[in-house]
PDB file of N, CA and C in Angstrom:
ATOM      1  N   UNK A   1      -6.697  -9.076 -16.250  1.00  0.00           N
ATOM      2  CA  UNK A   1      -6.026  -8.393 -15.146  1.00  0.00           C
ATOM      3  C   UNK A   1      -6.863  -7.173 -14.757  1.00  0.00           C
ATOM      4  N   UNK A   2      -7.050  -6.874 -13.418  1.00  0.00           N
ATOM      5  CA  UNK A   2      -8.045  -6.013 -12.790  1.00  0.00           C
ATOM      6  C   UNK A   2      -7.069  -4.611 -13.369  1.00  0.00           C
ATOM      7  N   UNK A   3      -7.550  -3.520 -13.199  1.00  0.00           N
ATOM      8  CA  UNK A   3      -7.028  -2.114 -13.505  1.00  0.00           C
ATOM      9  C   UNK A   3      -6.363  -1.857 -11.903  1.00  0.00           C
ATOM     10  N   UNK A   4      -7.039  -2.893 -11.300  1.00  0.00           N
ATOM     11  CA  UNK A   4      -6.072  -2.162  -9.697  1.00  0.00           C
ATOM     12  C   UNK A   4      -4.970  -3.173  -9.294  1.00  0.00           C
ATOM     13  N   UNK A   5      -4.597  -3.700 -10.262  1.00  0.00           N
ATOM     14  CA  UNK A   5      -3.346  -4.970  -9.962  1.00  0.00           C
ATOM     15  C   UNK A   5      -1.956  -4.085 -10.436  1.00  0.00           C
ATOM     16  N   UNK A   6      -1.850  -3.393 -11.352  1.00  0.00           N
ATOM     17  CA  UNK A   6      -0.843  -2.121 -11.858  1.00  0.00           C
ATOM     18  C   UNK A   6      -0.198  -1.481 -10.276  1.00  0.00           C
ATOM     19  N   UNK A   7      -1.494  -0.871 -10.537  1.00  0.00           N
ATOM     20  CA  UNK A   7      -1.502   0.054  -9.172  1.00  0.00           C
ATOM     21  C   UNK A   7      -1.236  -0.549  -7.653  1.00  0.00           C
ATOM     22  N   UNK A   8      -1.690  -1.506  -7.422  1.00  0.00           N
ATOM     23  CA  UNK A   8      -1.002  -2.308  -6.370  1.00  0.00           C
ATOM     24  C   UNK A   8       0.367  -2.774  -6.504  1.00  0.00           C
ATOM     25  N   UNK A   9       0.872  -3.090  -7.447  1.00  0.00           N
ATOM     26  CA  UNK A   9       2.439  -3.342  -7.811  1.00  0.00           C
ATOM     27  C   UNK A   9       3.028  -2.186  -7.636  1.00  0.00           C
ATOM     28  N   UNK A  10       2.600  -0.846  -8.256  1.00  0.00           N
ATOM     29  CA  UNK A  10       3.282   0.521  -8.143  1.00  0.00           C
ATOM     30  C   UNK A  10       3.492   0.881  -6.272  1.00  0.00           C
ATOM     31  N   UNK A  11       2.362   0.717  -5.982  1.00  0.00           N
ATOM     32  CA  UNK A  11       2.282   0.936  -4.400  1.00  0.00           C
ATOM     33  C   UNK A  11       3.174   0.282  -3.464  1.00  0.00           C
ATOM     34  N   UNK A  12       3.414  -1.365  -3.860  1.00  0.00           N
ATOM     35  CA  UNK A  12       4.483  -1.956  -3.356  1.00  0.00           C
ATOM     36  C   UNK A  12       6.048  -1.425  -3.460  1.00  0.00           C
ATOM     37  N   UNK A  13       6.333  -1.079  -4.988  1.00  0.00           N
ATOM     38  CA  UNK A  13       7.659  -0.960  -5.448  1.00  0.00           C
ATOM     39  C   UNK A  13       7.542   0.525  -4.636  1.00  0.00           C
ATOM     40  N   UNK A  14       7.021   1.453  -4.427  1.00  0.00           N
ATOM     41  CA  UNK A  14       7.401   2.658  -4.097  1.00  0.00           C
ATOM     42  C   UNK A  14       7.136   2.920  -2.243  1.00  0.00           C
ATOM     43  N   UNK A  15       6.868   1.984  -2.257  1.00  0.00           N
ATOM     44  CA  UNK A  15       6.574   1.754  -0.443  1.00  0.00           C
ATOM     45  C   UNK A  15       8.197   1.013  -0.219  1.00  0.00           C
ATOM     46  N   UNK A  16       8.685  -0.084  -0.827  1.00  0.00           N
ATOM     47  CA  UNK A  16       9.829  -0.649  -0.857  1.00  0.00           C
ATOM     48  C   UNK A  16      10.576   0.635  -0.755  1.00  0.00           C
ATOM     49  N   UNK A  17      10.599   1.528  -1.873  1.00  0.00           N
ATOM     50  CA  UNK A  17      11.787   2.093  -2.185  1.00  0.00           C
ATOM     51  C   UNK A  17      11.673   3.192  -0.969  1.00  0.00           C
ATOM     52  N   UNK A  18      10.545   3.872  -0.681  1.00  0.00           N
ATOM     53  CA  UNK A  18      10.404   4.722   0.558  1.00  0.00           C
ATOM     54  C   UNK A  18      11.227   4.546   2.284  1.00  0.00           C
ATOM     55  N   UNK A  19      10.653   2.971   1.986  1.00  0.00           N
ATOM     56  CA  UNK A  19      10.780   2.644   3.557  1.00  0.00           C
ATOM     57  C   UNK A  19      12.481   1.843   3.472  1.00  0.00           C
ATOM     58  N   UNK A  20      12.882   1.994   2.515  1.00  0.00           N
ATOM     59  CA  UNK A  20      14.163   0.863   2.397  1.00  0.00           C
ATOM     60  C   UNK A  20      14.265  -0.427   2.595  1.00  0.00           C
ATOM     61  N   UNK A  21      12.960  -1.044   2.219  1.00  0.00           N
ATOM     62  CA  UNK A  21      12.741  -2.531   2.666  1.00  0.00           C
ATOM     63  C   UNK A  21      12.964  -3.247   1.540  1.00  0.00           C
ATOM     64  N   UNK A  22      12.868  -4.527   1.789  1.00  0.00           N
ATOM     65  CA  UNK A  22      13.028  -5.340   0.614  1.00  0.00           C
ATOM     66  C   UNK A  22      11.199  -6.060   0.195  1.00  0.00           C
ATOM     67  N   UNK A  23      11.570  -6.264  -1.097  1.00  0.00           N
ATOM     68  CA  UNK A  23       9.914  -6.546  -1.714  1.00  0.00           C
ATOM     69  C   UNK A  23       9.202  -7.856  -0.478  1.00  0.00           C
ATOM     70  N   UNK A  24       9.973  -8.545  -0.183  1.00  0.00           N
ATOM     71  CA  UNK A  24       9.218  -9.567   0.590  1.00  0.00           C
ATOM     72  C   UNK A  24       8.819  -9.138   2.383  1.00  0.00           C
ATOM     73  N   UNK A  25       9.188  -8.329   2.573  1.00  0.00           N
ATOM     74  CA  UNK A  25       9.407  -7.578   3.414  1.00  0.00           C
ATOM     75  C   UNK A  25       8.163  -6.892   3.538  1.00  0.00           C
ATOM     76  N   UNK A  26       7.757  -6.060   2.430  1.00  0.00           N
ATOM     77  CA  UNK A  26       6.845  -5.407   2.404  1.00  0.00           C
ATOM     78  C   UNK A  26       5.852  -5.808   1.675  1.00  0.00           C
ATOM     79  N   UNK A  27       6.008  -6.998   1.264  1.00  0.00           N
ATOM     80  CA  UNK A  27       4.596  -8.276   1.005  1.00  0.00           C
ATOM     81  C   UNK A  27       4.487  -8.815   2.363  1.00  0.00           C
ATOM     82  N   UNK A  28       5.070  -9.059   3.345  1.00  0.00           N
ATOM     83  CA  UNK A  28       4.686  -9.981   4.463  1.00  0.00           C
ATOM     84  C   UNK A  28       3.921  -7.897   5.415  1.00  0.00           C
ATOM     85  N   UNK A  29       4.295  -7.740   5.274  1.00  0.00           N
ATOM     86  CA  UNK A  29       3.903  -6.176   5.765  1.00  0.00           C
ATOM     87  C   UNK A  29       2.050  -6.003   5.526  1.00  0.00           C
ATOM     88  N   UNK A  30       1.833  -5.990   4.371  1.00  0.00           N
ATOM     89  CA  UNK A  30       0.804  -5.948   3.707  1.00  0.00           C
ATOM     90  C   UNK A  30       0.037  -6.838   3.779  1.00  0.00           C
ATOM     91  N   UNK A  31       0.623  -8.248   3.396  1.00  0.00           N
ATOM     92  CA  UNK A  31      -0.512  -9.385   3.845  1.00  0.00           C
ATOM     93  C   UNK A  31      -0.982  -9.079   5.622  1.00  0.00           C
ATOM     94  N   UNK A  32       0.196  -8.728   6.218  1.00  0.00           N
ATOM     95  CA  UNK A  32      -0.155  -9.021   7.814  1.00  0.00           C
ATOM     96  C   UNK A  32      -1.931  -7.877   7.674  1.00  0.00           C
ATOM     97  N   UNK A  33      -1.494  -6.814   7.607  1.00  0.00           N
ATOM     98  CA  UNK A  33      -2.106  -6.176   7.482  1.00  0.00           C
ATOM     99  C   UNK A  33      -3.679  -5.817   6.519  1.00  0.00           C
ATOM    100  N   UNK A  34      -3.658  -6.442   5.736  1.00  0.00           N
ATOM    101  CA  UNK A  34      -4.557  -6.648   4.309  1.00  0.00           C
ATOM    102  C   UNK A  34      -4.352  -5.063   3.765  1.00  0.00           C
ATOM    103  N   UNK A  35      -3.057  -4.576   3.259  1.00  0.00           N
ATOM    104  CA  UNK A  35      -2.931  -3.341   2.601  1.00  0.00           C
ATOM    105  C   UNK A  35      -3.357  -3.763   1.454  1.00  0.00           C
ATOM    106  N   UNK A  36      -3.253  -4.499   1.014  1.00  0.00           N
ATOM    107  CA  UNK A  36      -3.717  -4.914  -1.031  1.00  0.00           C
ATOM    108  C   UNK A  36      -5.120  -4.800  -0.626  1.00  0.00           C
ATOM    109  N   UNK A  37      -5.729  -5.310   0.079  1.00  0.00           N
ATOM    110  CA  UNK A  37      -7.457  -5.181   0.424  1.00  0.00           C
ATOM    111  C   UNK A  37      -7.804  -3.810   0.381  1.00  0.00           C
ATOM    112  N   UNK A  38      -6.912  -3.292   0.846  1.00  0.00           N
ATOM    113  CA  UNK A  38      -7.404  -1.678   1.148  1.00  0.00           C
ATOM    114  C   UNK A  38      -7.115  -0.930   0.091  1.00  0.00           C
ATOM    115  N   UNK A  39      -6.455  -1.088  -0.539  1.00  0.00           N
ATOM    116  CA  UNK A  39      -6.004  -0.536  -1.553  1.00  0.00           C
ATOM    117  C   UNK A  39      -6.969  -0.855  -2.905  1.00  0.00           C
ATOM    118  N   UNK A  40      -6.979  -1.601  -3.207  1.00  0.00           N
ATOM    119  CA  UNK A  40      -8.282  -2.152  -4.054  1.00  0.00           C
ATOM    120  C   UNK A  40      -9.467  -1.654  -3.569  1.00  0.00           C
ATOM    121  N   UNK A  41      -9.793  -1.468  -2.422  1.00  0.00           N
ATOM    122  CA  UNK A  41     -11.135  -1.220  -1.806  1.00  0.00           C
ATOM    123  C   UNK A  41     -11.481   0.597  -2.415  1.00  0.00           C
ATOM    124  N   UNK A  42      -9.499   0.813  -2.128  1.00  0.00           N
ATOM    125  CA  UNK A  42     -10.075   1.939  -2.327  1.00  0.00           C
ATOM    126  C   UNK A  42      -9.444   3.169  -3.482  1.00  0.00           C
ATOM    127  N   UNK A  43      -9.341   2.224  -4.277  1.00  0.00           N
ATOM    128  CA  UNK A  43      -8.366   2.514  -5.616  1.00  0.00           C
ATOM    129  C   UNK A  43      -9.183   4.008  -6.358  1.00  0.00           C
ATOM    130  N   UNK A  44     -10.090   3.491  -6.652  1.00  0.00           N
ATOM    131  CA  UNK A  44     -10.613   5.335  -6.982  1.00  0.00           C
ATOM    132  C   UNK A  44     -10.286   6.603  -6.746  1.00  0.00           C
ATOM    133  N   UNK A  45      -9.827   6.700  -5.295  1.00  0.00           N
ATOM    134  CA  UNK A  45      -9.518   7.945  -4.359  1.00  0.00           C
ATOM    135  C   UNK A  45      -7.844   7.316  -4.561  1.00  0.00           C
ATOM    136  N   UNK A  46      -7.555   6.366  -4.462  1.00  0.00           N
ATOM    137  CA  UNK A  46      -6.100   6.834  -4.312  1.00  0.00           C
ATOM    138  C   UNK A  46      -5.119   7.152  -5.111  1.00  0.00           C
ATOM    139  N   UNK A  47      -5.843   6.205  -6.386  1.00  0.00           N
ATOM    140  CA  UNK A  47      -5.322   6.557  -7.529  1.00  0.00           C
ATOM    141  C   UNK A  47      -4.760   7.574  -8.338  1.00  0.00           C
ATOM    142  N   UNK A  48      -5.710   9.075  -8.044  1.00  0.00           N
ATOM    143  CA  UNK A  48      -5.727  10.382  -8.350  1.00  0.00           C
ATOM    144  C   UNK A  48      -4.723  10.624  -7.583  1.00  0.00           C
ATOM    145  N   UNK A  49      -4.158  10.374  -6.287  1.00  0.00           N
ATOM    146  CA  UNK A  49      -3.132  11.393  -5.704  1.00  0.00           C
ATOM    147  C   UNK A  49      -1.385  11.218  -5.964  1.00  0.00           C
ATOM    148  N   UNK A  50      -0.757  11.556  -5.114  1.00  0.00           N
ATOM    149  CA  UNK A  50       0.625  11.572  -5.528  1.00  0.00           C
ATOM    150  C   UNK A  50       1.129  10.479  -4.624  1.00  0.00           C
ATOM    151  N   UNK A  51       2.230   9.775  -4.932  1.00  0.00           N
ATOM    152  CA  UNK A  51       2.849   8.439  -4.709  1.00  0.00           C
ATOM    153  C   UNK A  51       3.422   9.387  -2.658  1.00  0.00           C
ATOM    154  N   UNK A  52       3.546  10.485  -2.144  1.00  0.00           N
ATOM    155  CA  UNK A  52       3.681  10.672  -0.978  1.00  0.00           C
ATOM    156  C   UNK A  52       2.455  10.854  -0.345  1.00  0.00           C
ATOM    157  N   UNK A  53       1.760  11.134  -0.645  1.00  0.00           N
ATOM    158  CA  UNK A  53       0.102  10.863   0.504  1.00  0.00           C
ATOM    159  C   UNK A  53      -0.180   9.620   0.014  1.00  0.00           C
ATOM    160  N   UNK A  54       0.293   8.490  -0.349  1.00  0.00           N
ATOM    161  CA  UNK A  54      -0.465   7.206  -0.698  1.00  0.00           C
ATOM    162  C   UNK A  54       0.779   6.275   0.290  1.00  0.00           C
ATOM    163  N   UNK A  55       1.698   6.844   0.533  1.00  0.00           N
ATOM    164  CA  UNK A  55       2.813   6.157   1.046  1.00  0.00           C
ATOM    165  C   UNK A  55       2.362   6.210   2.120  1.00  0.00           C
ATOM    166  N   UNK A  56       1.705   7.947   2.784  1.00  0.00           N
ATOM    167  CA  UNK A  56       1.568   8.351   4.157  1.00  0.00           C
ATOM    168  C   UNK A  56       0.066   7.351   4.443  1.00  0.00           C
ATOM    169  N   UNK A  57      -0.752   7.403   3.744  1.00  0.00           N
ATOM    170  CA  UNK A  57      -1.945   6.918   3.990  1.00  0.00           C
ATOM    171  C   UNK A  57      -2.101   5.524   4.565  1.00  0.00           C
ATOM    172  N   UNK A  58      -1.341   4.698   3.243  1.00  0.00           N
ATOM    173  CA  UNK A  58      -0.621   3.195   3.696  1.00  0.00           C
ATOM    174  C   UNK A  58      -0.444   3.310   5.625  1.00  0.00           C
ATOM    175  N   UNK A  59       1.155   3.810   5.971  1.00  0.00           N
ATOM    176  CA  UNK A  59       1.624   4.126   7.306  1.00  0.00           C
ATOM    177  C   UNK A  59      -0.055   4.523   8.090  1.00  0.00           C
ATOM    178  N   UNK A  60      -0.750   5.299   7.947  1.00  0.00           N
ATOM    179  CA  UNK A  60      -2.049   5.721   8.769  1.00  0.00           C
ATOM    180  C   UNK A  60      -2.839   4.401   9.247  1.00  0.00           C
ATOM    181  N   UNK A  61      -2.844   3.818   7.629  1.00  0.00           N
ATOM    182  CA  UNK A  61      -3.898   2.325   7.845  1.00  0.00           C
ATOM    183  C   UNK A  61      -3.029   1.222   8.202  1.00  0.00           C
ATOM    184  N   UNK A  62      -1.836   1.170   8.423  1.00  0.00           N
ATOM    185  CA  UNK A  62      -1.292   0.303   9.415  1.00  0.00           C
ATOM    186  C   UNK A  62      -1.219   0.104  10.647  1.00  0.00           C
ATOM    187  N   UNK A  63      -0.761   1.715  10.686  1.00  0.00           N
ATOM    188  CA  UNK A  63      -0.565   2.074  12.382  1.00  0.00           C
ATOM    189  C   UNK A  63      -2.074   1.962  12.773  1.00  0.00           C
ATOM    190  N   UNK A  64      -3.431   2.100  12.274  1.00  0.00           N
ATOM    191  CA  UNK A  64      -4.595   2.166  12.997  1.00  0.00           C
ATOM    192  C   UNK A  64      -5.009   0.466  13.111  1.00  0.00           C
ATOM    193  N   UNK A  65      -4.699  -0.167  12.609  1.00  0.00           N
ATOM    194  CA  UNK A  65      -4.560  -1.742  12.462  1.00  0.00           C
ATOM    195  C   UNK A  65      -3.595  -2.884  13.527  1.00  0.00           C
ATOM    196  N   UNK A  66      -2.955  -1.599  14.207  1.00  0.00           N
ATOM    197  CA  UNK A  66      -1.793  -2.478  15.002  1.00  0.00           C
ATOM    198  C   UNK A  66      -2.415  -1.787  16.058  1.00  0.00           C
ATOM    199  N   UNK A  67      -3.319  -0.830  16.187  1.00  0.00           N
ATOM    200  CA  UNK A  67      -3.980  -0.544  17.435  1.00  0.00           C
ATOM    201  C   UNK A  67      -5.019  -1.491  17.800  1.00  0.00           C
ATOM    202  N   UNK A  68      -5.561  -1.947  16.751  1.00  0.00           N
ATOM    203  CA  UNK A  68      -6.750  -1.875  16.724  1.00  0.00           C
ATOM    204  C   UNK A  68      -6.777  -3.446  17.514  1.00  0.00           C
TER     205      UNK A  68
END
């Protein structure tokens, strides 16, 4: 198991619990989007911070993805 598979589960359950969604909800969210890609890509930096700038960051790289 990769060291960033933890941390991608944590990111889900606390994005769930943030946004009031349900887990499949915010797996179809993420796949649309490739948030697990990004997140892995960029697990080093995100890892270190606190579960509310990783929530906000998520929301940043979505919303720039639905522009895009």
């Amino acid at each position: 198991m990769s060291k960033e598979l933890p941390f991608i589960v944590l990111c889900v359950e606390e994005y769930k619990h943030k946004k009031g969604m349900t887990g499949k909800d915010v797996i179809d969210l993420f796949n649309r989007y490739s948030v697990c890609e990004y997140i892995q890509a960029f697990y080093e930096a995100l890892h270190t911070t606190g579960i509310n700038y990783i929530i906000d960051d998520i929301d940043s790289y979505i919303r720039a993805r639905q522009t895009a």
